[in-house]
PDB file of N, CA and C in Angstrom:
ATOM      1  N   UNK A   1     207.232 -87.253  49.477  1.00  0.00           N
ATOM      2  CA  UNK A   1     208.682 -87.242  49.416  1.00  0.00           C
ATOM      3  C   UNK A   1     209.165 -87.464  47.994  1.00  0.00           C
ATOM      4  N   UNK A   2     208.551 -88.580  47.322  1.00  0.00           N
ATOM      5  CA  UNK A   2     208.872 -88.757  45.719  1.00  0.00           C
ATOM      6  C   UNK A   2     208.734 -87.806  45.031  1.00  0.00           C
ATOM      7  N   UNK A   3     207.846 -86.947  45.544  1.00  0.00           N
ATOM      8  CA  UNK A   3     206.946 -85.519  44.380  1.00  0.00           C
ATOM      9  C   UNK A   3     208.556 -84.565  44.537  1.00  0.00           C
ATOM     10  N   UNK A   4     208.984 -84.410  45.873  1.00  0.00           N
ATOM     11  CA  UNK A   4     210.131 -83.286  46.140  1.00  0.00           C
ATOM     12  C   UNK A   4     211.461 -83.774  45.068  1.00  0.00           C
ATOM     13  N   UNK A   5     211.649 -85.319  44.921  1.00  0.00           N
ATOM     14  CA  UNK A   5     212.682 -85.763  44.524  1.00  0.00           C
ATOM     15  C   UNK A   5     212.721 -85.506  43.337  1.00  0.00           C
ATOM     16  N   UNK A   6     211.630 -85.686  42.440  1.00  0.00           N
ATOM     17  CA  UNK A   6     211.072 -85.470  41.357  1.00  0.00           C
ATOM     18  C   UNK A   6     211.351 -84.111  40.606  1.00  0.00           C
ATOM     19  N   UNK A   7     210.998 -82.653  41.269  1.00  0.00           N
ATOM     20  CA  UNK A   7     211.462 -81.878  41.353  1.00  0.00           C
ATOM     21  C   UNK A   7     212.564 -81.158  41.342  1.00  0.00           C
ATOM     22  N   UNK A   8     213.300 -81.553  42.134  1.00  0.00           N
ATOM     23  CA  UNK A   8     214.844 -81.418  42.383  1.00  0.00           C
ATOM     24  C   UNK A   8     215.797 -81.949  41.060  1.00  0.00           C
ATOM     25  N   UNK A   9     215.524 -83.540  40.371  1.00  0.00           N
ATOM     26  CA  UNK A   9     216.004 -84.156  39.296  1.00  0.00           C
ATOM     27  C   UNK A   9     215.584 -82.992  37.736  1.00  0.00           C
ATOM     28  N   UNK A  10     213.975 -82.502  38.375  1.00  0.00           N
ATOM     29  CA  UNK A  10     214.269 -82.302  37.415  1.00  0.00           C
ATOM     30  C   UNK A  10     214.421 -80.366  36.793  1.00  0.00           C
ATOM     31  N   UNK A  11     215.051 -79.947  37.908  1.00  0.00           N
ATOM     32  CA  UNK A  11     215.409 -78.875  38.394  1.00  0.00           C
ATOM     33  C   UNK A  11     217.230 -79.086  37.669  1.00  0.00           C
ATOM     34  N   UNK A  12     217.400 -80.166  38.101  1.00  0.00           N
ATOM     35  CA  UNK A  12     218.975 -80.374  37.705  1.00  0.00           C
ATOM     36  C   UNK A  12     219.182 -80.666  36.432  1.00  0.00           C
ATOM     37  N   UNK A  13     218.243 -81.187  35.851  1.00  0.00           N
ATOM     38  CA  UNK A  13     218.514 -81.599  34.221  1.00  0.00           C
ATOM     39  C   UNK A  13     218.247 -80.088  33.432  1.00  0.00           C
ATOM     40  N   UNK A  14     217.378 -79.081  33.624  1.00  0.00           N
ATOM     41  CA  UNK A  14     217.047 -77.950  33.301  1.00  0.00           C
ATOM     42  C   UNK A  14     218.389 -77.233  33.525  1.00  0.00           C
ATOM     43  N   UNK A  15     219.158 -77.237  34.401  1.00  0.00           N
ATOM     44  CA  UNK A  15     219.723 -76.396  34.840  1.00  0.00           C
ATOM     45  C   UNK A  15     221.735 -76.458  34.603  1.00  0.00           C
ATOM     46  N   UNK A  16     221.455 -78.462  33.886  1.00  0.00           N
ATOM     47  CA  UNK A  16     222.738 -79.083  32.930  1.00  0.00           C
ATOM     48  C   UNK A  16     222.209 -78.701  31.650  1.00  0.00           C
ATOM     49  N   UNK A  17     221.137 -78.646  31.370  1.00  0.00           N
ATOM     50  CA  UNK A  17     220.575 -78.282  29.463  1.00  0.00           C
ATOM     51  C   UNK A  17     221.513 -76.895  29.466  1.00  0.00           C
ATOM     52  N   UNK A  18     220.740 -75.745  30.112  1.00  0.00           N
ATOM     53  CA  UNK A  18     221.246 -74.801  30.318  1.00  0.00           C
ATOM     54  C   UNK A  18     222.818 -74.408  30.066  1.00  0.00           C
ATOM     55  N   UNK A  19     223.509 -75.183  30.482  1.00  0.00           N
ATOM     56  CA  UNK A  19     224.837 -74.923  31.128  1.00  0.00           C
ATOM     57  C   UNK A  19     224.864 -76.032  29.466  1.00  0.00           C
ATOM     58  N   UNK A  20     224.237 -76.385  28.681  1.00  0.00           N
ATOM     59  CA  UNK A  20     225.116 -76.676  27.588  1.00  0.00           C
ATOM     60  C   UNK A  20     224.986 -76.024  26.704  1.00  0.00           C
ATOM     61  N   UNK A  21     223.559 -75.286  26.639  1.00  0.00           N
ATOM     62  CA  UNK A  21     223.426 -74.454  25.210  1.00  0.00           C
ATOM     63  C   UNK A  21     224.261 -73.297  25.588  1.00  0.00           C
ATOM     64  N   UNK A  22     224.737 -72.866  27.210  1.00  0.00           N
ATOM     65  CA  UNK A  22     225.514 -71.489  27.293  1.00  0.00           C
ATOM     66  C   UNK A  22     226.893 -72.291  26.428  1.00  0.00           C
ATOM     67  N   UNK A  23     227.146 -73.291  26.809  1.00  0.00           N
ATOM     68  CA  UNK A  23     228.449 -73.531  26.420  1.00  0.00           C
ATOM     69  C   UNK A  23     228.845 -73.655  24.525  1.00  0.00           C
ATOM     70  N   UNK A  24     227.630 -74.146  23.968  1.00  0.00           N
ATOM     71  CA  UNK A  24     227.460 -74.436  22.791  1.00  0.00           C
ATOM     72  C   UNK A  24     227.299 -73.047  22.177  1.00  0.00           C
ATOM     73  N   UNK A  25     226.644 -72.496  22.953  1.00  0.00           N
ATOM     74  CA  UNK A  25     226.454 -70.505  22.120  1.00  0.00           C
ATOM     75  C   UNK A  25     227.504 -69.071  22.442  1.00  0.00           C
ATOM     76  N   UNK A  26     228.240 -69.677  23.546  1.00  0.00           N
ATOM     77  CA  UNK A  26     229.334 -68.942  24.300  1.00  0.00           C
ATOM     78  C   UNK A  26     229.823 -68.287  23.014  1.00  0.00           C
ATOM     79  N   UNK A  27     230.209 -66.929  23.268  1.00  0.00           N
ATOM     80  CA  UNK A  27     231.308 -66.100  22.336  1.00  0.00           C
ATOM     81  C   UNK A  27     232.499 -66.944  22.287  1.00  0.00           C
ATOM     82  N   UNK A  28     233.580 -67.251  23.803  1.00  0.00           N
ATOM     83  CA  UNK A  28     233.951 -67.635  24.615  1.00  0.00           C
ATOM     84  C   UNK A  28     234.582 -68.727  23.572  1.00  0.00           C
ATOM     85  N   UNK A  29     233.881 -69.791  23.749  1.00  0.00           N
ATOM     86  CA  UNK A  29     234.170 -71.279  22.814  1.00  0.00           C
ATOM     87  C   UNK A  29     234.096 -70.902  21.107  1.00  0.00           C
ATOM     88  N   UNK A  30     234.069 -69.924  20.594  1.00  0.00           N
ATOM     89  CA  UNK A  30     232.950 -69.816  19.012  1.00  0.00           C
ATOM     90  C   UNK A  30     234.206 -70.523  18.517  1.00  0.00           C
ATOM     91  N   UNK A  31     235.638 -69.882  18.749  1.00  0.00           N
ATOM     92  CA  UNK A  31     236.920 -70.341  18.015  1.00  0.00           C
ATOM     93  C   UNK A  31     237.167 -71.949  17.741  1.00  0.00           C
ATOM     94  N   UNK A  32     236.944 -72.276  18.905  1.00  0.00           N
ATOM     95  CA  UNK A  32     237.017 -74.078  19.412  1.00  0.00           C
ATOM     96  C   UNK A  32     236.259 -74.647  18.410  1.00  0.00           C
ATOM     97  N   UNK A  33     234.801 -74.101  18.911  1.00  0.00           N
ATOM     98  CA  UNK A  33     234.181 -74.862  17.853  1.00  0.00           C
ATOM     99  C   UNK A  33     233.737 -74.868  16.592  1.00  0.00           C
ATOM    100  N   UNK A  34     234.722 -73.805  15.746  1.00  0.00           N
ATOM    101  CA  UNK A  34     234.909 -73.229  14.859  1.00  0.00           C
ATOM    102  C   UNK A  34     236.015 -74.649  13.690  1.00  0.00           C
ATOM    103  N   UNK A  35     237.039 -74.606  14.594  1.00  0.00           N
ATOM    104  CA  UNK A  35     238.085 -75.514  14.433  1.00  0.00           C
ATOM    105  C   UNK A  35     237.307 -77.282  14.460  1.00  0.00           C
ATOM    106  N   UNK A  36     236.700 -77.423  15.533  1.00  0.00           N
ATOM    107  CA  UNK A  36     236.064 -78.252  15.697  1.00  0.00           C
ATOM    108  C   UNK A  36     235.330 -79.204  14.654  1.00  0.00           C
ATOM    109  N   UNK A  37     234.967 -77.770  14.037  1.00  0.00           N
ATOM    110  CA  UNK A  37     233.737 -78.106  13.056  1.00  0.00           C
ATOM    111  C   UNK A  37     234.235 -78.322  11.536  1.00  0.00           C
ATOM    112  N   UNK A  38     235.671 -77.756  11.538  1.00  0.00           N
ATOM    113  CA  UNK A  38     236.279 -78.390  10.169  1.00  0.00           C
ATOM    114  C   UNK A  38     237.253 -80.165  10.310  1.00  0.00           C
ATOM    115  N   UNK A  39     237.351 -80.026  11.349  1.00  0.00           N
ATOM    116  CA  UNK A  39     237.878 -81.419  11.452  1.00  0.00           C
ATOM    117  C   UNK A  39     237.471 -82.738  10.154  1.00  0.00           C
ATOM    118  N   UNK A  40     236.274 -83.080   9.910  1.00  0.00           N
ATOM    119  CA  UNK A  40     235.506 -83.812   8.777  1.00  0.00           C
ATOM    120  C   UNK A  40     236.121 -83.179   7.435  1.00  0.00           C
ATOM    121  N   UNK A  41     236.776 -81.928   7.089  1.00  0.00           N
ATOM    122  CA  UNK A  41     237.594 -81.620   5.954  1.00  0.00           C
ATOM    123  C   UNK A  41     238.384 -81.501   5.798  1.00  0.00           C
ATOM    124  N   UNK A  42     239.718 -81.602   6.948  1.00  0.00           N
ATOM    125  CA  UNK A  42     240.663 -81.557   7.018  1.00  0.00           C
ATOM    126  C   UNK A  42     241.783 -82.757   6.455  1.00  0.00           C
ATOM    127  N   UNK A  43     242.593 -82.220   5.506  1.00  0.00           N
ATOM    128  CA  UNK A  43     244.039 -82.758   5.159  1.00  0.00           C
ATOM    129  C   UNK A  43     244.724 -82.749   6.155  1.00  0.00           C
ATOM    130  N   UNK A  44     244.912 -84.143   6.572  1.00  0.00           N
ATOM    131  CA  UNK A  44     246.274 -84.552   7.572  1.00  0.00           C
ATOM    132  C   UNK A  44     247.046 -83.378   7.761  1.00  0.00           C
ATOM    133  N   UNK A  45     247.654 -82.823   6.904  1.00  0.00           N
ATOM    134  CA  UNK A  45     248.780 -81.899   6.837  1.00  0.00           C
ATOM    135  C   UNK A  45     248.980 -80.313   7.022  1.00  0.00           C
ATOM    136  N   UNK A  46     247.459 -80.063   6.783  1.00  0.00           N
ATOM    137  CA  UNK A  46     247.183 -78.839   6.828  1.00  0.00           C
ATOM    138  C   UNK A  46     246.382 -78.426   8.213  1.00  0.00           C
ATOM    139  N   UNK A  47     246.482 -77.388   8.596  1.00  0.00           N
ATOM    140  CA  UNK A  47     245.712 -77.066   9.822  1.00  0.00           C
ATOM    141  C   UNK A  47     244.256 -76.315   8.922  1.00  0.00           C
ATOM    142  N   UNK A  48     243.255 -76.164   9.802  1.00  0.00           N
ATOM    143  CA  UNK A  48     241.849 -75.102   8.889  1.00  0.00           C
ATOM    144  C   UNK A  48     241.869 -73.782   9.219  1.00  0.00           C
ATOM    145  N   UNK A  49     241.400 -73.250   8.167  1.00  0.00           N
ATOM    146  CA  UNK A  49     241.103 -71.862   8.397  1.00  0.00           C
ATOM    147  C   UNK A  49     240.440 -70.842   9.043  1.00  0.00           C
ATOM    148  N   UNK A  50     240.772 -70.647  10.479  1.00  0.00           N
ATOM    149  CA  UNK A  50     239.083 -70.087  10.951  1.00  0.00           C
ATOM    150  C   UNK A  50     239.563 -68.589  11.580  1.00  0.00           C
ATOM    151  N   UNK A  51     240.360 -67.735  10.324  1.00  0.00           N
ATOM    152  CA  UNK A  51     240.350 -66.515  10.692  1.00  0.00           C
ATOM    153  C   UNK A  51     239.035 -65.489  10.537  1.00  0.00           C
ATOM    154  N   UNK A  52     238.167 -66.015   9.783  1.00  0.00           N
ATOM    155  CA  UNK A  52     236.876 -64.960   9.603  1.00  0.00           C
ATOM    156  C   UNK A  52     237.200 -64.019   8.671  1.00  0.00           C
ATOM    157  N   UNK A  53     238.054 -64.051   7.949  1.00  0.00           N
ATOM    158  CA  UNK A  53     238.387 -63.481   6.930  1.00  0.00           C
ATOM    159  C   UNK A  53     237.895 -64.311   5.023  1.00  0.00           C
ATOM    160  N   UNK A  54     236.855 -65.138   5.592  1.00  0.00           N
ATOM    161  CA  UNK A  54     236.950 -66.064   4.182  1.00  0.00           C
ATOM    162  C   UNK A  54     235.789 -65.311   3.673  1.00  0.00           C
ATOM    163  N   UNK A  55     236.532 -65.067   2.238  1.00  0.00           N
ATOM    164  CA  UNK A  55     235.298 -64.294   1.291  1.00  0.00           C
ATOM    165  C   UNK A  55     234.682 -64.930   0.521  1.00  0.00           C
ATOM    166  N   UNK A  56     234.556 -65.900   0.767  1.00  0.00           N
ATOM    167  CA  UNK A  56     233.788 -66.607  -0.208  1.00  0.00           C
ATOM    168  C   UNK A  56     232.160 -67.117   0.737  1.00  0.00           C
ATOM    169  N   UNK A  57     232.357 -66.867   1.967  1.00  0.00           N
ATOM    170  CA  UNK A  57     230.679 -66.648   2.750  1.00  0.00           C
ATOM    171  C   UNK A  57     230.431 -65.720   2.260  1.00  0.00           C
ATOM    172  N   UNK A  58     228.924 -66.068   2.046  1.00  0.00           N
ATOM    173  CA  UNK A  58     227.768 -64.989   1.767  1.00  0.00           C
ATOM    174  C   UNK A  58     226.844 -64.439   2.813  1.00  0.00           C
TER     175      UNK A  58
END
């Protein structure tokens, strides 16, 4: 009975990993966490830039 339980837990943790890297790699979210990810440079005052238009990536 422990062996089935065992299984099942860890059927469910595989299957929450899953459901985070979709969420972390989603097209879907890219914007969010685009924005997200400038937060640490952001001026109070200013919102960030995440039109995809910045020429200064290489």
């Amino acid at each position: 009975m422990s062996g089935t339980i065992g299984a099942a837990f860890t059927v469910l943790v595989v299957v929450a990993f899953a459901a985070i890297v979709w969420a972390a790699y989603s097209p879907r979210f890219k914007k969010k966490h685009e924005q997200d990810g400038m937060i640490p440079f952001l001026d109070s005052s200013t919102p960030p830039d995440v039109s995809g238009d910045d020429k200064t990536r290489i």
